[in-house]
N, C-alpha and C. Protein backbone atom coordinates (compact mmCIF):
# COMPACT_ATOMS: atom_id res chain seq x y z
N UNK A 1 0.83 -1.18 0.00
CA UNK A 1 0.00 0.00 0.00
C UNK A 1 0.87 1.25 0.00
N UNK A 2 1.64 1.87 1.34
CA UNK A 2 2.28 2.81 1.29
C UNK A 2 4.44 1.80 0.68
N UNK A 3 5.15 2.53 0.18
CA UNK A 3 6.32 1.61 -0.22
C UNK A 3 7.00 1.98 0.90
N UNK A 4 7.27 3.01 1.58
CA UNK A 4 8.00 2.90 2.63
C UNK A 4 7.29 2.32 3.66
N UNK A 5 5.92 2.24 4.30
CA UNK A 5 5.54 1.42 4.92
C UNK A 5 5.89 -0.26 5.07
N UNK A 6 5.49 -0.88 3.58
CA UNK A 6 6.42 -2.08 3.34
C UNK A 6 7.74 -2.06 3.82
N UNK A 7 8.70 -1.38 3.44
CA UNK A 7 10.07 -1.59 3.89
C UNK A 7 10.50 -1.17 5.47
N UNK A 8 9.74 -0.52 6.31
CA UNK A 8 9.55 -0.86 7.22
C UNK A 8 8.87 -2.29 7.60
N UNK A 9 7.82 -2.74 7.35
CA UNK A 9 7.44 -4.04 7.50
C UNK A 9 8.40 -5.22 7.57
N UNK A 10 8.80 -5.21 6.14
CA UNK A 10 9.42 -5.88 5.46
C UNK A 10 11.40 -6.18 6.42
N UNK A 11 11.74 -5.22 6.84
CA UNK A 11 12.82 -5.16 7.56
C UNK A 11 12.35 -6.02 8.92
N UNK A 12 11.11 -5.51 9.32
CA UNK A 12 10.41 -6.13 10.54
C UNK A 12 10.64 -7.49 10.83
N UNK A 13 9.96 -7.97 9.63
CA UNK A 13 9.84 -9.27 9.63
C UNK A 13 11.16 -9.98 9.08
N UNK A 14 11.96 -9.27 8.92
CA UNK A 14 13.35 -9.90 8.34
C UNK A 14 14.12 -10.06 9.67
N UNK A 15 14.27 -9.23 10.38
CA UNK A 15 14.46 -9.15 11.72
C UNK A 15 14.22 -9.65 12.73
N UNK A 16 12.82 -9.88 12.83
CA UNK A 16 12.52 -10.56 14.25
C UNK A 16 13.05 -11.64 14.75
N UNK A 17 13.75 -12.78 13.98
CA UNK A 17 14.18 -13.90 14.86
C UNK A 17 15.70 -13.20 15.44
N UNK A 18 16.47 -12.61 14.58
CA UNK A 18 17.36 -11.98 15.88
C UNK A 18 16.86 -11.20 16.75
N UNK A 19 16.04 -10.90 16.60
CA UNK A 19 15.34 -9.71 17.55
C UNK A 19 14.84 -10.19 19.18
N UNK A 20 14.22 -11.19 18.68
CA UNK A 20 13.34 -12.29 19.65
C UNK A 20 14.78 -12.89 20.18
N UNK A 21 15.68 -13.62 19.54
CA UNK A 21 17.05 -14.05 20.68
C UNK A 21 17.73 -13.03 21.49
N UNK A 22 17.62 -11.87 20.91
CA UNK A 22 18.54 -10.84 21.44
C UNK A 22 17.55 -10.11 22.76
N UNK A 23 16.45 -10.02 22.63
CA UNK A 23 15.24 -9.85 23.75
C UNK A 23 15.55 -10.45 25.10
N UNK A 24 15.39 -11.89 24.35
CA UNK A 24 15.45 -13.43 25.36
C UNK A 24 16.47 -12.94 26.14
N UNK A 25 17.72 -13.17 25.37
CA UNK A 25 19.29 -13.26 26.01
C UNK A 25 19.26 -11.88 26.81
N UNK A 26 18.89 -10.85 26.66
CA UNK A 26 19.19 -9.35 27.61
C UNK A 26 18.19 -9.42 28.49
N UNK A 27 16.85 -10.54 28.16
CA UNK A 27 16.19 -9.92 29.67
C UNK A 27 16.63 -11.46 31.02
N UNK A 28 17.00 -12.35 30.03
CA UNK A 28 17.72 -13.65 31.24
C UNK A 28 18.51 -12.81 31.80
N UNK A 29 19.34 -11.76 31.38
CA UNK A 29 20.41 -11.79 31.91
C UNK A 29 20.17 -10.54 32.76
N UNK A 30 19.40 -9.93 32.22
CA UNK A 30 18.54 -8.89 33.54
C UNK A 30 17.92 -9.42 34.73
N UNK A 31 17.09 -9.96 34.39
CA UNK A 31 16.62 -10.70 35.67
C UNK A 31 17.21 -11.80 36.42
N UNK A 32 18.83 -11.78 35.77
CA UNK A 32 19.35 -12.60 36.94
C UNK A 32 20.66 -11.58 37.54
N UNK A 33 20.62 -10.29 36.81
CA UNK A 33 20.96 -9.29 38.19
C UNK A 33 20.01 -8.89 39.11
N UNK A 34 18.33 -9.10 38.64
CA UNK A 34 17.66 -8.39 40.11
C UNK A 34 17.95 -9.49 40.76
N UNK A 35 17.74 -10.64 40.42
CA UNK A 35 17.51 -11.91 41.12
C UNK A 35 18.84 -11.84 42.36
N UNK A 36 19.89 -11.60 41.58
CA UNK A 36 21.46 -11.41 42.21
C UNK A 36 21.42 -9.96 43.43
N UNK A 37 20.77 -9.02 42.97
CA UNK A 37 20.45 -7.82 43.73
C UNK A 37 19.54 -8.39 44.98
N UNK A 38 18.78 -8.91 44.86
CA UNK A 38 17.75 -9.65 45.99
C UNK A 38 18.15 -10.62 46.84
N UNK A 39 19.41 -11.75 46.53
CA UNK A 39 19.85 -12.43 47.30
C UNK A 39 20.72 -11.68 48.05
N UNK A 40 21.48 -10.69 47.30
CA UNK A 40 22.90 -10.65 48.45
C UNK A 40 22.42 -9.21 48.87
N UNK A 41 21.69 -8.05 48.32
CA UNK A 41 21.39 -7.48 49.08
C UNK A 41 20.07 -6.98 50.10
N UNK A 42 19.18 -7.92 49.48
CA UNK A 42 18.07 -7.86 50.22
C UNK A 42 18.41 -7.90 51.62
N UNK A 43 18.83 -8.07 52.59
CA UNK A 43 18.61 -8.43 53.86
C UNK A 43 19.60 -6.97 54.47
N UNK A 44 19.96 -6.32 53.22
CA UNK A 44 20.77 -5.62 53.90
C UNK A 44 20.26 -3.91 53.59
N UNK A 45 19.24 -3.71 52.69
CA UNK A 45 18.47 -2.40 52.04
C UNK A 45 17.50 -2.60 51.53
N UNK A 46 16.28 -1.91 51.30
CA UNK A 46 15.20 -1.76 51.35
C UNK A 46 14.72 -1.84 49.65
N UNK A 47 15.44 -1.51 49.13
CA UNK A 47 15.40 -1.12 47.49
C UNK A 47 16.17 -2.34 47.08
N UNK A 48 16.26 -3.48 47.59
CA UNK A 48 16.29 -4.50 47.16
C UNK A 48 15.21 -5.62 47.48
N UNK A 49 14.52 -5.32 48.98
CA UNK A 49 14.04 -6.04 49.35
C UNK A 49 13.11 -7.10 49.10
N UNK A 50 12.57 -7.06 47.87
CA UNK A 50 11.66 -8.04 47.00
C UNK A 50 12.06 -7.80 45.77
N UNK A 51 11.59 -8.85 44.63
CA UNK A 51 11.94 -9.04 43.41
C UNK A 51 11.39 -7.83 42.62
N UNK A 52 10.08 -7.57 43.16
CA UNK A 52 10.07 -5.86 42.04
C UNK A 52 10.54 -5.19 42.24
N UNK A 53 10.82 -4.88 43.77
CA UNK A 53 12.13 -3.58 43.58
C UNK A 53 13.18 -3.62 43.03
N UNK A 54 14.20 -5.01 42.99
CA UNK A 54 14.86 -4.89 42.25
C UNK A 54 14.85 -4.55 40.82
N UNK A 55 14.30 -5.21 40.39
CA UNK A 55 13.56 -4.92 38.66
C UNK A 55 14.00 -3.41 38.63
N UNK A 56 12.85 -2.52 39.74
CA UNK A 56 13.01 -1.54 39.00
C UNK A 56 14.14 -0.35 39.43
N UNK A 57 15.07 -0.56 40.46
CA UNK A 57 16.07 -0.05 40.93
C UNK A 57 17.05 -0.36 40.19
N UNK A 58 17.03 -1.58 39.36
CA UNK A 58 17.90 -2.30 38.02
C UNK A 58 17.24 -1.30 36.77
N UNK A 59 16.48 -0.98 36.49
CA UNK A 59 15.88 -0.29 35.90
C UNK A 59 16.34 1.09 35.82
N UNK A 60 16.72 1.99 36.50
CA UNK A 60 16.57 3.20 37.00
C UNK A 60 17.92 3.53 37.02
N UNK A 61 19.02 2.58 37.49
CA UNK A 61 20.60 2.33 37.03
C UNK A 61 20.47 2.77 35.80
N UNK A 62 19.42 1.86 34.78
CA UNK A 62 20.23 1.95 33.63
C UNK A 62 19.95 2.89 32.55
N UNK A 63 18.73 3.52 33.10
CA UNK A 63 18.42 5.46 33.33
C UNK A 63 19.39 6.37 33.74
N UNK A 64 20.30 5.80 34.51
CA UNK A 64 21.30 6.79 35.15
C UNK A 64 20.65 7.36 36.65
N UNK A 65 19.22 7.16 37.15
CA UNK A 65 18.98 7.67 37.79
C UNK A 65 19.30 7.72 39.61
N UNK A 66 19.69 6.15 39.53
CA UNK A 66 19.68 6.05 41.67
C UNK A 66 21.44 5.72 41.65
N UNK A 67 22.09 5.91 40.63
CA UNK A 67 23.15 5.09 41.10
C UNK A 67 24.49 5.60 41.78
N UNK A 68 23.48 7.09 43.01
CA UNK A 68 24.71 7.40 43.90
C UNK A 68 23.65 6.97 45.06
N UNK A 69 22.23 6.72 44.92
CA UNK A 69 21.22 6.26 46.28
C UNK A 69 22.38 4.66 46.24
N UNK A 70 22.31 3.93 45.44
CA UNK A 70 22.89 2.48 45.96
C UNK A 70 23.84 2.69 45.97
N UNK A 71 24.73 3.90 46.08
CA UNK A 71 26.40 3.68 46.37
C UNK A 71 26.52 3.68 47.79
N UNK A 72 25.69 4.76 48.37
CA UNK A 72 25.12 5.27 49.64
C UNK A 72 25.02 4.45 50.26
N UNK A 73 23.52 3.50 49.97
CA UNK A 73 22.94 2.53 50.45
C UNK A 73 24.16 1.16 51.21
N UNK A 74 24.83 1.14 51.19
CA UNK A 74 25.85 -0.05 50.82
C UNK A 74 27.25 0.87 51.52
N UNK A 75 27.74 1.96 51.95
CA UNK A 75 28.86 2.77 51.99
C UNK A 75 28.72 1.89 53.75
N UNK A 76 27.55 2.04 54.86
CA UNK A 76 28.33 1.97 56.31
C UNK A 76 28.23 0.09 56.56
N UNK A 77 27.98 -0.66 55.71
CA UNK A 77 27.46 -2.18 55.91
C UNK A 77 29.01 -3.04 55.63
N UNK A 78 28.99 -4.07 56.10
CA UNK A 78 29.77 -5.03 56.07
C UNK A 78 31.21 -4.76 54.41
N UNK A 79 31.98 -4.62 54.84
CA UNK A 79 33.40 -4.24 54.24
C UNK A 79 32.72 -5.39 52.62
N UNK A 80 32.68 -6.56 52.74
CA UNK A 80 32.73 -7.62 51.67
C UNK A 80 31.36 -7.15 50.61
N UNK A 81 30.61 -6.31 51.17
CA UNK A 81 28.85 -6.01 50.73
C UNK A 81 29.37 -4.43 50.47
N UNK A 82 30.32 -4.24 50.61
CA UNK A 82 30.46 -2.59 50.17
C UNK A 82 31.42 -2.67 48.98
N UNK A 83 32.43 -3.83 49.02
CA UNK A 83 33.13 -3.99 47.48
C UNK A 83 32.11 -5.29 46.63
N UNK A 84 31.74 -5.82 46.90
CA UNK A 84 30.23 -6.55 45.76
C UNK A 84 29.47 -5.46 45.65
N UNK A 85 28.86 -4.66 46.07
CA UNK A 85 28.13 -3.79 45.85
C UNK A 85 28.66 -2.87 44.76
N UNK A 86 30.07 -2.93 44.47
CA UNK A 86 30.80 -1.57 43.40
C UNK A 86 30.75 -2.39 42.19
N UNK A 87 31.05 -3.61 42.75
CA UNK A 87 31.56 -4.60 41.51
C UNK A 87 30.06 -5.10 40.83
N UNK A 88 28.71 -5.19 41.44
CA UNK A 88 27.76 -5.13 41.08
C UNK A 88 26.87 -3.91 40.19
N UNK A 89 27.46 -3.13 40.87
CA UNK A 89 27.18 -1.77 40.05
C UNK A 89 27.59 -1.65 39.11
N UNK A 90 28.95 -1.75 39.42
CA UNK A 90 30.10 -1.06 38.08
C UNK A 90 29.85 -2.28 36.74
N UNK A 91 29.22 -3.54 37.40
CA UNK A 91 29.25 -4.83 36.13
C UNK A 91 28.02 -4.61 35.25
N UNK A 92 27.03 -4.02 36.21
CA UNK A 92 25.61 -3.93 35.81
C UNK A 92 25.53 -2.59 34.96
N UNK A 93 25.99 -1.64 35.11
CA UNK A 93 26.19 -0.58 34.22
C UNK A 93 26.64 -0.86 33.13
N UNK A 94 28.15 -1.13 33.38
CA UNK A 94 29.32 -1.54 31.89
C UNK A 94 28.38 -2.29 31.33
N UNK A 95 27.90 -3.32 31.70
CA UNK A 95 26.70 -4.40 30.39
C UNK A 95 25.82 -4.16 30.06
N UNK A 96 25.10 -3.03 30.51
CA UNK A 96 23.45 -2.68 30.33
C UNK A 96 23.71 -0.98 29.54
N UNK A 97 24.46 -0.18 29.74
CA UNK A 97 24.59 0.79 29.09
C UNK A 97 25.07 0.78 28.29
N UNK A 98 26.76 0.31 28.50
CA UNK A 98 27.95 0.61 27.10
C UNK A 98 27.87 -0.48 26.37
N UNK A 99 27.41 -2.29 26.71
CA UNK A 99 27.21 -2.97 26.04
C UNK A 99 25.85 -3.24 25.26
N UNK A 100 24.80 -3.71 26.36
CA UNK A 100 23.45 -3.59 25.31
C UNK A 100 22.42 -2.95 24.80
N UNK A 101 22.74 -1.79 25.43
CA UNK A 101 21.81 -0.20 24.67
C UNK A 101 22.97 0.40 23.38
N UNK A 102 23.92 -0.09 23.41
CA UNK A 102 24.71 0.32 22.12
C UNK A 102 24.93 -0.76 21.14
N UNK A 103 24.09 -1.55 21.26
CA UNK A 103 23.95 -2.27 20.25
C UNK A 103 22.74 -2.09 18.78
């Protein structure tokens, strides 16, 4: 009907099976940092404390938005939960910003 409409379409559907693996593979691997955010720090902050918060405090990282609240969050607690906590941050950023939003 419209020709650039088609070739939008048309790319669509040329696309989707990488599209659909590449979905899959970034949200496993999302939801096994909240999942990871909820085991080791749930017991220790509030913005982890159940599986939706994490979601969306994982979320909001990768907005740029909380990620001096969880530096905070994590600065007066146990020495071993204050360097996982950087290395969680700093891993969850580097892969979710500079790796799979620039793809």
């Amino acid at each position: 009907f419209f020709k650039q409409l088609s070739v939008l379409t048309r790319t669509l559907s040329a696309a989707s099976p990488e599209l659909v693996k590449f979905l899959l593979c970034t949200s496993l691997l999302y939801f096994a940092f909240a999942l990871c955010g909820l085991v080791v720090f749930g017991p220790y902050d509030e913005m982890f404390s159940n599986f939706g918060n994490s979601v969306e405090i994982l979320f909001a990282l990768i907005n740029g938005d909380s990620i001096w609240l969880v530096f905070r969050a994590f600065d007066s607690r146990d020495f071993a939960i204050y360097i996982y906590s950087r290395f969680f941050v700093y891993s969850f950023i580097f892969l979710f910003i500079y790796a799979v939003l620039n793809l």
